[in-house]
N, C-alpha and C. Protein backbone atom coordinates (compact mmCIF):
# COMPACT_ATOMS: atom_id res chain seq x y z
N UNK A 1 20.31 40.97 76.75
CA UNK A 1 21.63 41.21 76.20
C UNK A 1 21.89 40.18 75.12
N UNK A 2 22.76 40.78 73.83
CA UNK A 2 22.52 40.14 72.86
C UNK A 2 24.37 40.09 72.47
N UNK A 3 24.84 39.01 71.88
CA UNK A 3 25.93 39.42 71.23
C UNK A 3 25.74 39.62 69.23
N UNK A 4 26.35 40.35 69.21
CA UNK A 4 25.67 41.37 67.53
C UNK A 4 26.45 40.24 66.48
N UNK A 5 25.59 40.04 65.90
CA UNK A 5 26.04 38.72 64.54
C UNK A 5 26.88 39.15 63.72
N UNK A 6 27.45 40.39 63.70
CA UNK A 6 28.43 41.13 63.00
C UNK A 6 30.13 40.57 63.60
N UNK A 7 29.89 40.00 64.92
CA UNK A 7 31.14 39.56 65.40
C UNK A 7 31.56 38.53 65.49
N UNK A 8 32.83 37.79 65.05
CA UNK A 8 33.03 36.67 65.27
C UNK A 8 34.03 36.46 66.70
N UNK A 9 33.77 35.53 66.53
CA UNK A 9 35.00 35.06 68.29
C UNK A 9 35.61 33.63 68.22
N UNK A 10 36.24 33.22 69.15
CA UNK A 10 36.98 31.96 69.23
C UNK A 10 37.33 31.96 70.88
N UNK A 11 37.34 30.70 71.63
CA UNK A 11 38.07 30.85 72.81
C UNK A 11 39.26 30.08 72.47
N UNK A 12 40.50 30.17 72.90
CA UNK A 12 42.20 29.75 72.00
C UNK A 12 42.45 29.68 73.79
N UNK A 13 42.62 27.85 74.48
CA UNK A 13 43.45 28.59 75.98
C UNK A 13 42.75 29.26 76.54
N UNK A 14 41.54 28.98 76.73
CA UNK A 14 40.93 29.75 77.63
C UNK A 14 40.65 31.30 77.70
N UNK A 15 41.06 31.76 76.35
CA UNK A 15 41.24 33.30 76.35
C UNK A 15 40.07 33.41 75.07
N UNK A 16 38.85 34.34 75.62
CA UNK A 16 38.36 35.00 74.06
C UNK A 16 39.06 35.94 73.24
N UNK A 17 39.15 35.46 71.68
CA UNK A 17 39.50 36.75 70.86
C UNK A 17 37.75 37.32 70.40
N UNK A 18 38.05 38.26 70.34
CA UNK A 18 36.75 38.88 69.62
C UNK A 18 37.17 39.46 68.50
N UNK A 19 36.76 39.50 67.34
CA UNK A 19 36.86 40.17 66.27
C UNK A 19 35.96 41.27 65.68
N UNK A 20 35.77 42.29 65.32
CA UNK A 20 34.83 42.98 64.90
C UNK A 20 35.11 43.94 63.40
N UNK A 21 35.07 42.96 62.70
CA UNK A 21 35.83 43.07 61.01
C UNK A 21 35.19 44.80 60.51
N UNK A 22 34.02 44.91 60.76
CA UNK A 22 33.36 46.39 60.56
C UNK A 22 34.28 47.27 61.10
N UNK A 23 34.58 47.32 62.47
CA UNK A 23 35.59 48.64 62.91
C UNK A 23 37.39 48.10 63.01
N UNK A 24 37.31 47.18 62.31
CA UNK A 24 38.85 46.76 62.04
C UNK A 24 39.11 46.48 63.77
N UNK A 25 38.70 45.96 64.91
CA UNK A 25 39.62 45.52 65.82
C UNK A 25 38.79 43.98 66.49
N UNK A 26 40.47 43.83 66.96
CA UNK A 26 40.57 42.93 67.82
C UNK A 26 40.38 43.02 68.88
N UNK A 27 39.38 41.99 69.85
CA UNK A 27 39.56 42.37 71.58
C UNK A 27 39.71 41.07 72.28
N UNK A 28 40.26 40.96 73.31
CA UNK A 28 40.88 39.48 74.26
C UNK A 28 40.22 39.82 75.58
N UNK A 29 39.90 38.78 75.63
CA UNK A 29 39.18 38.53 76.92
C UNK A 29 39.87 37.36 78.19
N UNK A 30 40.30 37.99 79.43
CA UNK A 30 40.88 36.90 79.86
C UNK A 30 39.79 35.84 80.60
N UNK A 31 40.16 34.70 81.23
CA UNK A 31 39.30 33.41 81.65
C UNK A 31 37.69 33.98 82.14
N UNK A 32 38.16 34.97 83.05
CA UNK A 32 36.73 35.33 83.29
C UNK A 32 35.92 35.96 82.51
N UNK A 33 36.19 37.09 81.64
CA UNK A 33 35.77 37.59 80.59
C UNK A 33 34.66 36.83 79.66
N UNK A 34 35.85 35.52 79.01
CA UNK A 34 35.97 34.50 78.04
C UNK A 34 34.59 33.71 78.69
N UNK A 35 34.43 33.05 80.14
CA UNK A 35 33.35 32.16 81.00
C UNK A 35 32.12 33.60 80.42
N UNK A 36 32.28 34.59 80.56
CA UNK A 36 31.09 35.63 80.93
C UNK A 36 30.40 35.50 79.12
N UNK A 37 31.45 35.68 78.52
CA UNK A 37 31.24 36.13 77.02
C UNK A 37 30.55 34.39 76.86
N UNK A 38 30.99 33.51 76.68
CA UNK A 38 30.60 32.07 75.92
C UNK A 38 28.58 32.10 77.26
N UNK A 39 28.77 32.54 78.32
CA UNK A 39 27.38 32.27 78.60
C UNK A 39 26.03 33.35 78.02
N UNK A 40 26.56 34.68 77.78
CA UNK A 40 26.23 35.50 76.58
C UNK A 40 25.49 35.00 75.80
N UNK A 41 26.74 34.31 75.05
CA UNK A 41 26.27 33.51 73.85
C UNK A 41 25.38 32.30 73.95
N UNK A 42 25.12 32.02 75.00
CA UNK A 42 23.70 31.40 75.18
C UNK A 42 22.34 31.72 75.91
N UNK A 43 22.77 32.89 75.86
CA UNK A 43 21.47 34.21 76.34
C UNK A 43 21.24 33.70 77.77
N UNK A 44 22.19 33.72 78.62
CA UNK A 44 22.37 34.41 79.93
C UNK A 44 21.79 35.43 80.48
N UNK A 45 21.14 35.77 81.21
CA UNK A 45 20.76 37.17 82.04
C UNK A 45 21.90 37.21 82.59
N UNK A 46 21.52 38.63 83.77
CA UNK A 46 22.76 39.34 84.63
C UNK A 46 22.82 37.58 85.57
N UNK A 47 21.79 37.57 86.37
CA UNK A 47 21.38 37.07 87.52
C UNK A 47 22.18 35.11 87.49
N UNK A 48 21.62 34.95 85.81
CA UNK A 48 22.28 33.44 86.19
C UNK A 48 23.91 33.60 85.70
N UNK A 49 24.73 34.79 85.28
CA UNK A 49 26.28 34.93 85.03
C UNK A 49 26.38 35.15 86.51
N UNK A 50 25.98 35.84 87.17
CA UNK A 50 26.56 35.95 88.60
C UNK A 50 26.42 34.71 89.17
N UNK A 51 25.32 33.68 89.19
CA UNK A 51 24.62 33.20 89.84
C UNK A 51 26.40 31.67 89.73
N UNK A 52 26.39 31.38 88.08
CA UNK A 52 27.62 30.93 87.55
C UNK A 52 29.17 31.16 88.02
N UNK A 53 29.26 32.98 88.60
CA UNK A 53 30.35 32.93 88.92
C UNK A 53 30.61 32.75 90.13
N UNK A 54 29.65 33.09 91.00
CA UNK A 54 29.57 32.72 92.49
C UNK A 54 30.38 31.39 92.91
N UNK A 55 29.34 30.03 91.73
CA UNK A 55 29.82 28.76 91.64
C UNK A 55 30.88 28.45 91.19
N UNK A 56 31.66 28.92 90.32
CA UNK A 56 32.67 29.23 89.27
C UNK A 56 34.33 29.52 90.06
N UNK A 57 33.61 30.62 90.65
CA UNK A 57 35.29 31.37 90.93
C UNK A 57 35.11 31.75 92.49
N UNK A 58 34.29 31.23 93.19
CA UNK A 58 33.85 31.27 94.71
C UNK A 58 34.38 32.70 95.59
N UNK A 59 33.12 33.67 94.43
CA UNK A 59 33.11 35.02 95.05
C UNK A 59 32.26 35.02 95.70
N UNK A 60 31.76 36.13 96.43
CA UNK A 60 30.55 36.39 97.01
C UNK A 60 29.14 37.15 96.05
N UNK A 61 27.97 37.06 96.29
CA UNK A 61 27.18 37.63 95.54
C UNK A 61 26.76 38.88 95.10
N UNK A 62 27.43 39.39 96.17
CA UNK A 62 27.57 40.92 96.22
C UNK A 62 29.13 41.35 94.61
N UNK A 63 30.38 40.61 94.86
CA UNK A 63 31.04 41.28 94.03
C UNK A 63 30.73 40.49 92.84
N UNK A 64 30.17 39.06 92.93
CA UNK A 64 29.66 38.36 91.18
C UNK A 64 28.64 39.32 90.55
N UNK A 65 28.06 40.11 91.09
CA UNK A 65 27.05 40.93 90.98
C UNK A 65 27.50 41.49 90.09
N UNK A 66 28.37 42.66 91.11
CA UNK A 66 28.93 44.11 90.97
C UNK A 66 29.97 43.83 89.66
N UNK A 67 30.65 42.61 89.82
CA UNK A 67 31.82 42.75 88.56
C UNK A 67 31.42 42.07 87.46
N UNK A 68 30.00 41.30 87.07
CA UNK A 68 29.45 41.05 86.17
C UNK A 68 29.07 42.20 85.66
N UNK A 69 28.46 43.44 86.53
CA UNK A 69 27.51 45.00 85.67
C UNK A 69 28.89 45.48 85.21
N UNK A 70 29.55 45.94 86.17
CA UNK A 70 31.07 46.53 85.66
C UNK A 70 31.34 45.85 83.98
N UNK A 71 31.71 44.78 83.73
CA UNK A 71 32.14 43.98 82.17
C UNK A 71 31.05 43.87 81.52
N UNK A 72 29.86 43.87 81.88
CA UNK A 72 28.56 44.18 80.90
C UNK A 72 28.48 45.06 80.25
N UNK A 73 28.83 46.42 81.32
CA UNK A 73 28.65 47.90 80.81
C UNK A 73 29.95 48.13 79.61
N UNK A 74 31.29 47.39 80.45
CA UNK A 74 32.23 47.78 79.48
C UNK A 74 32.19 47.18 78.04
N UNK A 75 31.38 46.16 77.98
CA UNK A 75 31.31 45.62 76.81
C UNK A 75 30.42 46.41 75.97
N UNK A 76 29.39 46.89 76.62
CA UNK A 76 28.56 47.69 75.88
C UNK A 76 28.94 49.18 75.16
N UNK A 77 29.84 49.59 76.11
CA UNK A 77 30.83 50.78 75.73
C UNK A 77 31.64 50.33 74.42
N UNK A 78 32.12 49.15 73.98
CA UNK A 78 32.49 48.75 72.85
C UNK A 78 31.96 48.19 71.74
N UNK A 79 30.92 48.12 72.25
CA UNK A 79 29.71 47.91 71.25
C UNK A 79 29.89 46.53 70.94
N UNK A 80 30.35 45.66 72.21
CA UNK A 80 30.28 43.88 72.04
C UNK A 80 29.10 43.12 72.07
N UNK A 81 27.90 43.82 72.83
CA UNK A 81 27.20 43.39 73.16
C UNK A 81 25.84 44.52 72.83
N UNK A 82 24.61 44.37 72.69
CA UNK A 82 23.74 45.09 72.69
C UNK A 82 22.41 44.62 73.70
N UNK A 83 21.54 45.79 74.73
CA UNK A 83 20.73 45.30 75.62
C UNK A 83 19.44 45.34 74.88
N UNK A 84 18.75 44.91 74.81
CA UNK A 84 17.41 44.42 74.53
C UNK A 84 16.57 44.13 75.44
């Protein structure tokens, strides 16, 4: 998973903005989002973002799992991210 060099971002407060100047929008990401998106950006797999949120936000491995694929996929549906 890649984030596409076409986008810029900022975290402002703990919140990502995403920008994507090509299709004219804006997207916000709240704290967890924002933790998921900035480890992205240092080419993260699935396994060590879960592995992060487990430690992070003291879920279990089963839903760091499940709600890391869930915001992966949705990001990909917006074309934030591309899989490779």
């Amino acid at each position: 998973m890649k984030v596409p060099k076409k986008l810029a971002w900022r975290v402002i407060d703990g919140e990502a903005f995403i920008v994507d100047a090509a299709n004219h929008t804006l997207h916000n990401l709240n704290q967890t989002g924002s933790r998921i998106w900035q480890m992205l950006e240092k080419g993260k797999n699935l396994a060590e973002i879960a592995d992060a949120m487990i430690e992070e936000f003291e879920v279990s491995k089963k839903d760091a799992e499940k709600d890391a694929k869930e915001f992966l996929k949705a990001l990909e549906q917006k074309k934030l991210i591309e899989i490779v």
